[in-house]
C-alpha atoms as a PDB file:
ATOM      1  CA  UNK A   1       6.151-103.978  57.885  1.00  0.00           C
ATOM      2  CA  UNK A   2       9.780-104.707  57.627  1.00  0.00           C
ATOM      3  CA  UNK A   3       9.511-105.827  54.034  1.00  0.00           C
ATOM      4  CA  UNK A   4       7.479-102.694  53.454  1.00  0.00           C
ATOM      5  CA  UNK A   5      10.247-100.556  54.948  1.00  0.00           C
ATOM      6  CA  UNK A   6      13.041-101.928  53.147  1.00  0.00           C
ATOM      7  CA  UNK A   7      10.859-101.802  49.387  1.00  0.00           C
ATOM      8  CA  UNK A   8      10.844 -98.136  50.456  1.00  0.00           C
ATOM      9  CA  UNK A   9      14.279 -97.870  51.361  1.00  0.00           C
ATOM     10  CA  UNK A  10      16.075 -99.082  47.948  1.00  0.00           C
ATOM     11  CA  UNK A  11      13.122 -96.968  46.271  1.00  0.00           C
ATOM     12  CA  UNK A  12      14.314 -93.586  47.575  1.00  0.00           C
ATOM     13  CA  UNK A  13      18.197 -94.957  46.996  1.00  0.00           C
ATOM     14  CA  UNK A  14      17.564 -95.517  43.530  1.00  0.00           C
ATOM     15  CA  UNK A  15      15.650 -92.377  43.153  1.00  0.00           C
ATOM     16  CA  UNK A  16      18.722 -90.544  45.008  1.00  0.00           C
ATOM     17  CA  UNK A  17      21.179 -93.010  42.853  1.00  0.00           C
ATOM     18  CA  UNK A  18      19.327 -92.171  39.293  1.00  0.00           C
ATOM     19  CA  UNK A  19      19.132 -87.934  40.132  1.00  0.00           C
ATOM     20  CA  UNK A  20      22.634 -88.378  41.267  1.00  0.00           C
ATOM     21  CA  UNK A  21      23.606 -90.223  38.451  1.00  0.00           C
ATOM     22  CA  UNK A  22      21.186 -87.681  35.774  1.00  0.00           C
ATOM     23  CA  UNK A  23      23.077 -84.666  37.517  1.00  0.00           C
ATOM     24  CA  UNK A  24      26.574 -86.047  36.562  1.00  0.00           C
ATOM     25  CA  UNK A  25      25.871 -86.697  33.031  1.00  0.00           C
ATOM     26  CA  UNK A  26      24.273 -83.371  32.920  1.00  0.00           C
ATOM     27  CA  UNK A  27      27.469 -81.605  34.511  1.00  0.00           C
ATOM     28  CA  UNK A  28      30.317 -83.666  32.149  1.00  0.00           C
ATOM     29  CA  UNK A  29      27.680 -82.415  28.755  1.00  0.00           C
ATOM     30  CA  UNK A  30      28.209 -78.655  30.150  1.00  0.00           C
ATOM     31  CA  UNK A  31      31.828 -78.850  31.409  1.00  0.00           C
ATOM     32  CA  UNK A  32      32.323 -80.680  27.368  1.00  0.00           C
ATOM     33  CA  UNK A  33      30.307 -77.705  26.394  1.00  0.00           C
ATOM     34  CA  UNK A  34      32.236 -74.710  28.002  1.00  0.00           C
ATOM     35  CA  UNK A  35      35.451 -76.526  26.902  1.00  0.00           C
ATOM     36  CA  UNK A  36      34.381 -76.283  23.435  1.00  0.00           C
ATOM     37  CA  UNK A  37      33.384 -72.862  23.143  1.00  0.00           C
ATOM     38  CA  UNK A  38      36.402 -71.223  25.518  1.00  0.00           C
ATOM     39  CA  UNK A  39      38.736 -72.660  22.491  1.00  0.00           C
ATOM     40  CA  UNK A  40      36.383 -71.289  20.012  1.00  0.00           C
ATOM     41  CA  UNK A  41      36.523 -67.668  21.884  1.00  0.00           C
ATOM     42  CA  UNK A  42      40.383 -67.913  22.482  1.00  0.00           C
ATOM     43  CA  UNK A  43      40.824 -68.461  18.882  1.00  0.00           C
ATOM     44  CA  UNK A  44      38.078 -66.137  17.319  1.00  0.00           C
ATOM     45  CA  UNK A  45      37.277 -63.355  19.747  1.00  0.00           C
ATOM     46  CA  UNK A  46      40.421 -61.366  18.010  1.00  0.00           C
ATOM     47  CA  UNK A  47      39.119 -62.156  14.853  1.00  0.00           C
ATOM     48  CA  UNK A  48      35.293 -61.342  14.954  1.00  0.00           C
ATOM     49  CA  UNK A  49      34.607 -57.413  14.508  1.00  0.00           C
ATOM     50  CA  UNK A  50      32.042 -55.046  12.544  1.00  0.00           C
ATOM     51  CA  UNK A  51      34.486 -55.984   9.468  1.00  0.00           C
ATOM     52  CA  UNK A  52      34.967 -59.271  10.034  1.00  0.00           C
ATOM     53  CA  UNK A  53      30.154 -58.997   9.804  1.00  0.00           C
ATOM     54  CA  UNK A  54      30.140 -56.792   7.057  1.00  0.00           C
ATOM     55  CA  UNK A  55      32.937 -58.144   4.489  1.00  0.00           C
ATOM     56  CA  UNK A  56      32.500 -60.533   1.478  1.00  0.00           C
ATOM     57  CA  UNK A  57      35.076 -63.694   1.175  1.00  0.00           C
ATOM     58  CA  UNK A  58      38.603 -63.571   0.298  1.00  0.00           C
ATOM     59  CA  UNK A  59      41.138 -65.345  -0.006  1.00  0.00           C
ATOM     60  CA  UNK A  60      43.117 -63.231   2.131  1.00  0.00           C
ATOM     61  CA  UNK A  61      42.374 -63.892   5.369  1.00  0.00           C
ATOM     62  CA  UNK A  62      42.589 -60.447   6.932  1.00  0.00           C
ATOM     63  CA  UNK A  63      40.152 -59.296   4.503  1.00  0.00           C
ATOM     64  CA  UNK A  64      37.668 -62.307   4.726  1.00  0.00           C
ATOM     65  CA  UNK A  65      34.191 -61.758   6.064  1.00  0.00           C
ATOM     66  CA  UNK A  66      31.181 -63.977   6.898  1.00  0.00           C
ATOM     67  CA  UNK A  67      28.457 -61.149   5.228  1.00  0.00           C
ATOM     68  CA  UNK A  68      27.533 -63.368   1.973  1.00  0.00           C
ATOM     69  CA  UNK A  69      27.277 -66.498   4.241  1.00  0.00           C
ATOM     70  CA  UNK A  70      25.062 -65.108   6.983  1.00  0.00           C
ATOM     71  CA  UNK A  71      22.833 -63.435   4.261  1.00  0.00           C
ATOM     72  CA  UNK A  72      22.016 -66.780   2.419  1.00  0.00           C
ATOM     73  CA  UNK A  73      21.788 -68.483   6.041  1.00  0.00           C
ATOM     74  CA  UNK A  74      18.647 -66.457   6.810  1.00  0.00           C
ATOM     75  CA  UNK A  75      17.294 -66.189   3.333  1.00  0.00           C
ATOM     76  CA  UNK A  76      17.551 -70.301   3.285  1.00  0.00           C
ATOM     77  CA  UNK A  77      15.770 -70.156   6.604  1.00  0.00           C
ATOM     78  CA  UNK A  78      12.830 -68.144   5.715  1.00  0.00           C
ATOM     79  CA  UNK A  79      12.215 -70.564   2.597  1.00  0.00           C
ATOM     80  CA  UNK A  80      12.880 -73.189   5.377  1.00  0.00           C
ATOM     81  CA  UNK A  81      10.354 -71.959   7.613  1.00  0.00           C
ATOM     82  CA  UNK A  82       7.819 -70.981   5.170  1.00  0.00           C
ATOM     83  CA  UNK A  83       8.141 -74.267   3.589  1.00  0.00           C
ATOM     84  CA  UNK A  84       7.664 -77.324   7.042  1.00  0.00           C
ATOM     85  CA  UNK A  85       5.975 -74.903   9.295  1.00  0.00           C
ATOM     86  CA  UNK A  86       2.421 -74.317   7.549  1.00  0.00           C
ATOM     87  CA  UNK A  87       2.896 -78.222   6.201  1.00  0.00           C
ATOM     88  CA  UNK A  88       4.071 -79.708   9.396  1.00  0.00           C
ATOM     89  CA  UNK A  89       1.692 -77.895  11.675  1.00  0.00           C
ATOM     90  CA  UNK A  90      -1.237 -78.992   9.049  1.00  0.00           C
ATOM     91  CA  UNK A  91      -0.061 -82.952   8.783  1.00  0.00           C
ATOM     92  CA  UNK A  92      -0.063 -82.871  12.313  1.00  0.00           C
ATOM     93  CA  UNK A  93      -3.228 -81.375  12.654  1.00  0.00           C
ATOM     94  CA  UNK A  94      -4.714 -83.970  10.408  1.00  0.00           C
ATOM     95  CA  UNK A  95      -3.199 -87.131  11.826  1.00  0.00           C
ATOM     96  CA  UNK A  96      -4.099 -86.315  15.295  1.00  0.00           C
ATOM     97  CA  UNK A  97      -7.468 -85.107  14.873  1.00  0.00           C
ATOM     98  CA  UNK A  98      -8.932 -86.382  11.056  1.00  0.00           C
ATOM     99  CA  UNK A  99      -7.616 -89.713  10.342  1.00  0.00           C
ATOM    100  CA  UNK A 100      -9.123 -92.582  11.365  1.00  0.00           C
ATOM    101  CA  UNK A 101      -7.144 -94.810  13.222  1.00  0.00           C
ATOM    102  CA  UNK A 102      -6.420 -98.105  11.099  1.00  0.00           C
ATOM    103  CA  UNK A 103      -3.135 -99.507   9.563  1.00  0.00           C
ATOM    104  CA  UNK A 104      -2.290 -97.155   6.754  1.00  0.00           C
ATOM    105  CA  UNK A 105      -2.788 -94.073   9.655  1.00  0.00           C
ATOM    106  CA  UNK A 106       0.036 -95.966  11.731  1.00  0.00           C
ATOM    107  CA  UNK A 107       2.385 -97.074   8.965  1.00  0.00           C
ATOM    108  CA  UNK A 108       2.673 -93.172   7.905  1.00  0.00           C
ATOM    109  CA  UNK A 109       2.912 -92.335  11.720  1.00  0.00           C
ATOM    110  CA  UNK A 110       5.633 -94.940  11.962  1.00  0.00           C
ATOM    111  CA  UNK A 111       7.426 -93.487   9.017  1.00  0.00           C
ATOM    112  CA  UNK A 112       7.170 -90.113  10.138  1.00  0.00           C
ATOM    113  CA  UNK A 113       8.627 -90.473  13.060  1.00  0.00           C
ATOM    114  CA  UNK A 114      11.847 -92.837  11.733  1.00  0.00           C
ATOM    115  CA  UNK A 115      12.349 -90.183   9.027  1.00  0.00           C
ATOM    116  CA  UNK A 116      12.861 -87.389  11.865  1.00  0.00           C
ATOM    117  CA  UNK A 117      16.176 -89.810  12.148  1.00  0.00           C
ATOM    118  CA  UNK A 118      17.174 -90.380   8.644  1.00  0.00           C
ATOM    119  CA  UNK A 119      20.824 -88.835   8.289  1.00  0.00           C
ATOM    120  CA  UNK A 120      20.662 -85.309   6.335  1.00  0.00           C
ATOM    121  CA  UNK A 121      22.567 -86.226   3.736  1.00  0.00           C
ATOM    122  CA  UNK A 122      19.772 -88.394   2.382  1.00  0.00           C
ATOM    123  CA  UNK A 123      17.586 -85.375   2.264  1.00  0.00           C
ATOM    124  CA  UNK A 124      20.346 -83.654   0.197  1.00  0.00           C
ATOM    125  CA  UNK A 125      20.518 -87.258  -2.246  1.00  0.00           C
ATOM    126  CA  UNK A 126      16.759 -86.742  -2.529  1.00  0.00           C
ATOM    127  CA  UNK A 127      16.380 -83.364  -3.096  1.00  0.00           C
ATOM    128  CA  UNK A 128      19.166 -83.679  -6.094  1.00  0.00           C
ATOM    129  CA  UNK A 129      17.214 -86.053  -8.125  1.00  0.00           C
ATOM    130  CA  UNK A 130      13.613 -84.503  -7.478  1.00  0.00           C
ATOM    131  CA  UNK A 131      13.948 -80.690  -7.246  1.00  0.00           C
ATOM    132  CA  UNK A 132      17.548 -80.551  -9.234  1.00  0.00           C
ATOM    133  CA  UNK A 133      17.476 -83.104 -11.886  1.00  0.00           C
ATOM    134  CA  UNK A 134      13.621 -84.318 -12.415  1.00  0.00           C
ATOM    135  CA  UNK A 135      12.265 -80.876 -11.568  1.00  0.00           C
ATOM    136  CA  UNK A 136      14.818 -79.170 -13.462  1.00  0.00           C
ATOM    137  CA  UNK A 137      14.758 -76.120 -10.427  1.00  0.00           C
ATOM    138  CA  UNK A 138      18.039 -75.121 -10.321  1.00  0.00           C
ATOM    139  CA  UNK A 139      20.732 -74.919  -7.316  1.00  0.00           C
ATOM    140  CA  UNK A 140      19.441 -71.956  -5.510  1.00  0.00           C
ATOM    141  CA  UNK A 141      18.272 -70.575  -2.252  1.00  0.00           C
ATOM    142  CA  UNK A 142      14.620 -71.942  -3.236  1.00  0.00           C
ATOM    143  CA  UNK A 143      16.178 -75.847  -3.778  1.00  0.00           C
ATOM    144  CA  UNK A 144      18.212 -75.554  -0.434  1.00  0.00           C
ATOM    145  CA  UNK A 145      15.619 -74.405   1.797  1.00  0.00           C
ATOM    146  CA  UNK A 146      12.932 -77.492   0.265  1.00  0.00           C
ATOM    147  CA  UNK A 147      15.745 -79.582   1.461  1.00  0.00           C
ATOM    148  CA  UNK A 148      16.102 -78.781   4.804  1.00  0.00           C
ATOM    149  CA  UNK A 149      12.302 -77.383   5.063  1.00  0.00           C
ATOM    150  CA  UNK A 150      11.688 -81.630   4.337  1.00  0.00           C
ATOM    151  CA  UNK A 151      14.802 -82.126   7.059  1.00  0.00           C
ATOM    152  CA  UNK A 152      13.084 -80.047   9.680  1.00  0.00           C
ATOM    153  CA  UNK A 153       9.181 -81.502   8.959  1.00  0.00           C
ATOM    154  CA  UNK A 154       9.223 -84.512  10.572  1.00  0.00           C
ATOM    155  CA  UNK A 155      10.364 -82.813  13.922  1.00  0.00           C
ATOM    156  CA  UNK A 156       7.813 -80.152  13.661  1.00  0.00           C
ATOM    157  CA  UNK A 157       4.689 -83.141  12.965  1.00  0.00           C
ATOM    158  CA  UNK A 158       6.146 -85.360  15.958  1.00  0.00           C
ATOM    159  CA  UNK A 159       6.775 -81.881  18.201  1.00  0.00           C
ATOM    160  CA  UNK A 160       2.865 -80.398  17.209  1.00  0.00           C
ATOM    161  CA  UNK A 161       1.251 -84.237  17.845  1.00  0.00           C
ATOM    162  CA  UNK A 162       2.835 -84.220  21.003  1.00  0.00           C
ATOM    163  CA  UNK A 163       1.752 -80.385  21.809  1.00  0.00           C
ATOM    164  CA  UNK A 164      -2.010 -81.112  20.591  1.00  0.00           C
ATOM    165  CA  UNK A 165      -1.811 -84.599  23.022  1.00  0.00           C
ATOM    166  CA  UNK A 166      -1.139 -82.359  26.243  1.00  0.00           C
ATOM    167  CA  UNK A 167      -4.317 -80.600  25.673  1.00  0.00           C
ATOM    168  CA  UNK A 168      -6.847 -82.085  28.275  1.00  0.00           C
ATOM    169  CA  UNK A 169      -9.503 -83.730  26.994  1.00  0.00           C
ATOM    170  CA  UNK A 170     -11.717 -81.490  29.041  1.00  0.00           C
ATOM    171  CA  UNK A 171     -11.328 -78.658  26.847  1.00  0.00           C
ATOM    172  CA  UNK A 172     -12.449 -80.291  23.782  1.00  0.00           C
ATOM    173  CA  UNK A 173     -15.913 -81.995  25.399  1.00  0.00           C
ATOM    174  CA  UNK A 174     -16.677 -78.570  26.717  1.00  0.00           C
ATOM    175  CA  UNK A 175     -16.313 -77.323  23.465  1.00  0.00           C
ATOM    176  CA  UNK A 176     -18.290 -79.517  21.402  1.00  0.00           C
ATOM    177  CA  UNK A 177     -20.770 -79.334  23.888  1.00  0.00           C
ATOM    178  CA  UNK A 178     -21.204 -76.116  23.156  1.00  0.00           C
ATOM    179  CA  UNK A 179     -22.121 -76.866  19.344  1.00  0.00           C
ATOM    180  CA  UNK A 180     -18.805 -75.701  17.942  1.00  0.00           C
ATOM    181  CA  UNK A 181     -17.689 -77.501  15.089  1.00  0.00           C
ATOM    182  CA  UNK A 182     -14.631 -79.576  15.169  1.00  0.00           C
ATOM    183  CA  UNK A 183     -12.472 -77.050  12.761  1.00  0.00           C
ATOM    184  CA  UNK A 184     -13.907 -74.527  15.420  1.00  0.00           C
ATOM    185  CA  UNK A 185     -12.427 -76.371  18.332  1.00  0.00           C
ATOM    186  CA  UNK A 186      -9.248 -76.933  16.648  1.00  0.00           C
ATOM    187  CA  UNK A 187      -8.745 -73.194  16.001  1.00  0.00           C
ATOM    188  CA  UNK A 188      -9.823 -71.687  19.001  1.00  0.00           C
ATOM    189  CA  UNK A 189      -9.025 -74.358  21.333  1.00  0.00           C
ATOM    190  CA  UNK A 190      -6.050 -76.740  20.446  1.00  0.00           C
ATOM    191  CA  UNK A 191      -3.864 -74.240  18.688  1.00  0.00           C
ATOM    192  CA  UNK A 192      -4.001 -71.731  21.324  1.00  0.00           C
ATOM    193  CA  UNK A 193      -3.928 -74.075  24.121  1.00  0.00           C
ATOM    194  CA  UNK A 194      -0.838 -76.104  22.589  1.00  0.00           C
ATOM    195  CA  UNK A 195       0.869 -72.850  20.513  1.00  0.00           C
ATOM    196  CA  UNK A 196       3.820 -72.637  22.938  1.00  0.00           C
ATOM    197  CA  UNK A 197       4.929 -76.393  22.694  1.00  0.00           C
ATOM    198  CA  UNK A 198       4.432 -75.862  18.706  1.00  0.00           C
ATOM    199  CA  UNK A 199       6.764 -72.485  18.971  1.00  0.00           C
ATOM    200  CA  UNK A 200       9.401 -74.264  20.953  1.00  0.00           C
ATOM    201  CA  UNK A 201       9.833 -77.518  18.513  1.00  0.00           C
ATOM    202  CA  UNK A 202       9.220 -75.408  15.508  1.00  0.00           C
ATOM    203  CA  UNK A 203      12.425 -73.332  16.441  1.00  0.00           C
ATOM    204  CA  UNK A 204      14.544 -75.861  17.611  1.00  0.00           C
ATOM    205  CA  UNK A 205      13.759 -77.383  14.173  1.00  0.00           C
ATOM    206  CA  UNK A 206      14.662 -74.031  12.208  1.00  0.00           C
ATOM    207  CA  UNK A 207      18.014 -74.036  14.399  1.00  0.00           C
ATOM    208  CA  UNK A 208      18.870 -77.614  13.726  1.00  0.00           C
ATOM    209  CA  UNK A 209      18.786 -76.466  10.008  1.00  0.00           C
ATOM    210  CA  UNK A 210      20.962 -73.798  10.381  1.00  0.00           C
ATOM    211  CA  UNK A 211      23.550 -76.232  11.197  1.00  0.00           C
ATOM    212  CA  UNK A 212      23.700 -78.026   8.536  1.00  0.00           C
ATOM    213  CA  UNK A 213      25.737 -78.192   5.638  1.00  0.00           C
ATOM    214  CA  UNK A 214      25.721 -82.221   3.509  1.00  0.00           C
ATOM    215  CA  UNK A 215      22.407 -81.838   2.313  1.00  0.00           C
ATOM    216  CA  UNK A 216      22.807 -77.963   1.221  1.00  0.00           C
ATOM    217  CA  UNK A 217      26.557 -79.423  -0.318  1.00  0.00           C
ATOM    218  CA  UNK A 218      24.797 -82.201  -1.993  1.00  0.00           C
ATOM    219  CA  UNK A 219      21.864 -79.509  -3.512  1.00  0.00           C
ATOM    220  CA  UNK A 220      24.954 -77.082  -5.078  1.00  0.00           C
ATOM    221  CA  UNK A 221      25.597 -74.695  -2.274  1.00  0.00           C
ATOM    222  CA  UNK A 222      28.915 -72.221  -2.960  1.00  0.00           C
ATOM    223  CA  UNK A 223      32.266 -72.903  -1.265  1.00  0.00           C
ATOM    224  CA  UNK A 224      33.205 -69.605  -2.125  1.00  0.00           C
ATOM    225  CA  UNK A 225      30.770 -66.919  -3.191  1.00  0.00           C
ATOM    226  CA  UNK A 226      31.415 -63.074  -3.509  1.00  0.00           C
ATOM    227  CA  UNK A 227      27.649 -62.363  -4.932  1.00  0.00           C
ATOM    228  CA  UNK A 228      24.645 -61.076  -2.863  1.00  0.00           C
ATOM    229  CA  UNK A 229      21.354 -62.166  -3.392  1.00  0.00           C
ATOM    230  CA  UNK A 230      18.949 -59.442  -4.787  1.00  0.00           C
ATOM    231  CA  UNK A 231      17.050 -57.910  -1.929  1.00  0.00           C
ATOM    232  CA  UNK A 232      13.562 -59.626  -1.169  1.00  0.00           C
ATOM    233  CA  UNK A 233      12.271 -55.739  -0.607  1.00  0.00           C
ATOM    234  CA  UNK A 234      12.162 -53.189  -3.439  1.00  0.00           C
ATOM    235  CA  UNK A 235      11.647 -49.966  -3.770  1.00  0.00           C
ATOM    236  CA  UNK A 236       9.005 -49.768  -6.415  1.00  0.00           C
ATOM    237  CA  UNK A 237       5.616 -51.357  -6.387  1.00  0.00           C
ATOM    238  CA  UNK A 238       4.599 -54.770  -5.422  1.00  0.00           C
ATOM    239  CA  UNK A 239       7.539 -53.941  -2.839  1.00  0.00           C
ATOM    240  CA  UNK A 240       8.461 -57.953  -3.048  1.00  0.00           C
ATOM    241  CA  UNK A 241      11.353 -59.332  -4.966  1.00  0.00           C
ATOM    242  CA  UNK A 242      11.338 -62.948  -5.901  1.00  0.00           C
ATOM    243  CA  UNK A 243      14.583 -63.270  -7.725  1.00  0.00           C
ATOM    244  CA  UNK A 244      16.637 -64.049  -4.529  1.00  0.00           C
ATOM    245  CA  UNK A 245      14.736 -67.249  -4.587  1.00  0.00           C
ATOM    246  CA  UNK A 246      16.853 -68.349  -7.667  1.00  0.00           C
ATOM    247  CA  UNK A 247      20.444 -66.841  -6.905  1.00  0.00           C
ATOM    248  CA  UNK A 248      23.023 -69.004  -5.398  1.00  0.00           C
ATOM    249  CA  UNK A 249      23.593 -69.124  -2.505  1.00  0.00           C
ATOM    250  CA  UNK A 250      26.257 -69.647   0.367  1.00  0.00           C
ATOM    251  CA  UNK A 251      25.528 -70.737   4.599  1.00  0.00           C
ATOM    252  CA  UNK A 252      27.655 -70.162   7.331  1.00  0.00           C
ATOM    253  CA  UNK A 253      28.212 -74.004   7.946  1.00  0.00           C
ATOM    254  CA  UNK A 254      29.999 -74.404   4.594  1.00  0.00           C
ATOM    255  CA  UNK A 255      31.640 -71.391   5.431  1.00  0.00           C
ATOM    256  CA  UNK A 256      33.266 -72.676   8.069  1.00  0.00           C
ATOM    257  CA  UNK A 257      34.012 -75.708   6.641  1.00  0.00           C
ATOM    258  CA  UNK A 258      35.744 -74.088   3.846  1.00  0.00           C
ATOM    259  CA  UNK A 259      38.488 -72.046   6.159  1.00  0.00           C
ATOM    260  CA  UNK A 260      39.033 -75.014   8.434  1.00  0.00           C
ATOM    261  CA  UNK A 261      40.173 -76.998   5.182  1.00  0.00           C
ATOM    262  CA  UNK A 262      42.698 -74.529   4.619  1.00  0.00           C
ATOM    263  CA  UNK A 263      45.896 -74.907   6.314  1.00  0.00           C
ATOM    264  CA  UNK A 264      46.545 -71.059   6.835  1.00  0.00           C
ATOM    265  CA  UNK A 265      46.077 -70.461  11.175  1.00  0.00           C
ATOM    266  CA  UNK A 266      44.180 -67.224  10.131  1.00  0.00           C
ATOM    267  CA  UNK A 267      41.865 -68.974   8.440  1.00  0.00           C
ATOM    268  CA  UNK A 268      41.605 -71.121  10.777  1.00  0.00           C
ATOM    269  CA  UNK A 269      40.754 -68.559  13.687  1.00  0.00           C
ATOM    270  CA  UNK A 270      37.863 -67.055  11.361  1.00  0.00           C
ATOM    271  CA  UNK A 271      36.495 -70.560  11.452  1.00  0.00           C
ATOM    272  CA  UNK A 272      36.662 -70.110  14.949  1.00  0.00           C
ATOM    273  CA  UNK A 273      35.052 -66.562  14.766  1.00  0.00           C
ATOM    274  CA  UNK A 274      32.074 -67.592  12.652  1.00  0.00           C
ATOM    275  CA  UNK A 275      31.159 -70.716  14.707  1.00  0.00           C
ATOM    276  CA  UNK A 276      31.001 -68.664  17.181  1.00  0.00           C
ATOM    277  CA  UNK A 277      28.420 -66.209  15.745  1.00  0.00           C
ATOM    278  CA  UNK A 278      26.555 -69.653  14.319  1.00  0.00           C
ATOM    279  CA  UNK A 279      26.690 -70.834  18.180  1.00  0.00           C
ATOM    280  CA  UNK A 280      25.169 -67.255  18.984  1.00  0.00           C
ATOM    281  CA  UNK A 281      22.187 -67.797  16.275  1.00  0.00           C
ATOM    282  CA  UNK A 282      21.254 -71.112  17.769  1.00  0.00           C
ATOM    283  CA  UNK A 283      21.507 -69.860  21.044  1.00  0.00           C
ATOM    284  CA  UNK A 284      19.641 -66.801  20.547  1.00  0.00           C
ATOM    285  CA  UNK A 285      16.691 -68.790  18.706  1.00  0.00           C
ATOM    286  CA  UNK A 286      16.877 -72.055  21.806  1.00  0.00           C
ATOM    287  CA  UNK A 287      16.085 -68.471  23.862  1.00  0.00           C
ATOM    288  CA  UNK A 288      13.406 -67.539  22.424  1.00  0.00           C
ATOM    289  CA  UNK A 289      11.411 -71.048  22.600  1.00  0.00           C
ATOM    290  CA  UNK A 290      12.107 -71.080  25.909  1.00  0.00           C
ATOM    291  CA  UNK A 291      10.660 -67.490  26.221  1.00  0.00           C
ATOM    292  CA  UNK A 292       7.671 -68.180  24.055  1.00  0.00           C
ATOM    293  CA  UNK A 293       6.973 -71.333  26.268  1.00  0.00           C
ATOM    294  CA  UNK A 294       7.202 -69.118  29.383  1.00  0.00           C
ATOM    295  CA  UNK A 295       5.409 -66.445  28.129  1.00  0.00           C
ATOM    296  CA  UNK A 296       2.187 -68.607  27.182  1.00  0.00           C
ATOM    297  CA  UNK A 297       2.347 -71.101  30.240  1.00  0.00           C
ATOM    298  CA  UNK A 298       1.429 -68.073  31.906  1.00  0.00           C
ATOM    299  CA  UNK A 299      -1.015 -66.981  29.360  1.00  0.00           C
ATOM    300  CA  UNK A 300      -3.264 -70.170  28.819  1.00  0.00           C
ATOM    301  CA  UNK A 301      -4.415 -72.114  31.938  1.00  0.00           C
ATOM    302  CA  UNK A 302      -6.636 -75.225  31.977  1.00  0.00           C
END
């Protein structure tokens, strides 16, 4: 019994020693954190204002706005999304329920997961010789959001495997003993059941891209651009404009980059500004996968 009571003993002191230990590391990430962005809003509150939204480039920094960067940040996005979602969401789909298990299944599931760690700057490298130079498509909104919709896919396979997994088995065996086909209890069953661990890595994928700027660099995005995209929405019938998809394009990443290079303080304080409406983006969009997951944990019960 005294053995017994001392095993127990140094368990609960490491379990006390490893939450004690998890908490601090926790607290010196946030106190890093709240550091980081107290400099950003001492040097860019002053600068950020409706103007400040609303105004193209310049090279006056007064005058210089973040509207033309913004603009192609969500414009690459939606090609982003519309791009690894569907294709991520269907891989996964496959490899978890389709493919047989054998070698070839596990050397792509071993590749896909090592490429959700390959830097970004070899998706750029790869998309310039495929889309740029072999494909011949051009440096445009369409060729930067292929690059980072192929940054973002491996995170959104690995993220929906992993969401499909947590599905009890339960569900499935009452399903196909029902007679429902297997498409039929993928549909009905394992998307709905697993749609709010899909949501959450599927936006914490699209918010990882909006942070980026090497590959985009690599794929020809503007330093400096005072052009607008044409509108996707017209006014005349089919109501859908395509030729944003080929206009060049700038992000608010490269944005930034581009005023902190210059050795003007101004410029320097609307780097500070736009980070910290880029910080407000990802923040916003971490939000709502945490609100998504809430909302259908209390939704769909097993």
């Amino acid at each position: 019994m005294k053995d017994v009571d001392k095993l127990i003993r140094q368990q609960k002191f490491q379990d006390r020693f490893f939450a004690v230990l998890g908490f601090l590391c926790t607290l010196v990430g946030l106190v890093v954190l709240s550091i980081l962005i107290i400099d950003l809003l001492r040097d860019g509150w002053k600068s950020l204002d409706y103007q400040f939204l609303t105004s193209f480039p310049s090279r006056k920094a007064e005058s210089a706005g973040i509207l033309v960067a913004w603009i192609g940040s969500i414009l690459v996005a939606i090609v982003t999304a519309l791009t690894a979602v569907p294709l991520g969401i269907a891989a996964a789909i496959y490899l978890e329920e389709y493919a047989r298990k054998n070698w070839l299944t596990s050397f792509v599931e071993i590749n896909i997961t090592n490429l959700a760690g390959v830097p970004s700057i070899i998706y750029g490298l790869m998309s310039l010789g495929l889309f740029v130079y072999f494909l011949g498509l051009g440096r445009n909104v369409f060729v930067g959001g292929l690059t980072l919709g192929f940054l973002i896919l491996p995170i959104i396979i690995v993220a929906t495997r992993e969401a499909i997994r947590s599905v009890p088995n339960g569900i499935r065996e009452a399903a196909y003993a029902l007679g429902a086909t297997k498409w039929q209890v993928i549909w009905h069953h394992l998307l709905p059941c697993s749609v709010n661990g899909i949501a959450t890595g599927t936006i914490i994928a699209l918010s990882r891209a909006l942070g980026e700027s090497a590959p985009l660099i690599v794929v020809g995005a503007v330093v400096f651009n005072t052009v607008l995209p044409p509108s996707p929405l017209q006014a005349n019938f089919p109501f859908v404009n395509f030729d944003w998809l080929d206009s060049s394009f700038s992000v608010m990443p490269i944005q930034v980059f581009n005023w902190v290079s210059r050795p003007q303080e101004a410029f320097h304080r609307n780097a500070a500004a736009a980070s910290i409406v880029l910080i407000f983006i990802t923040l916003t969009l971490n939000g709502m996968a945490m609100f998504i997951r809430y909302r259908f944990r209390k939704k769909v019960q097993w």
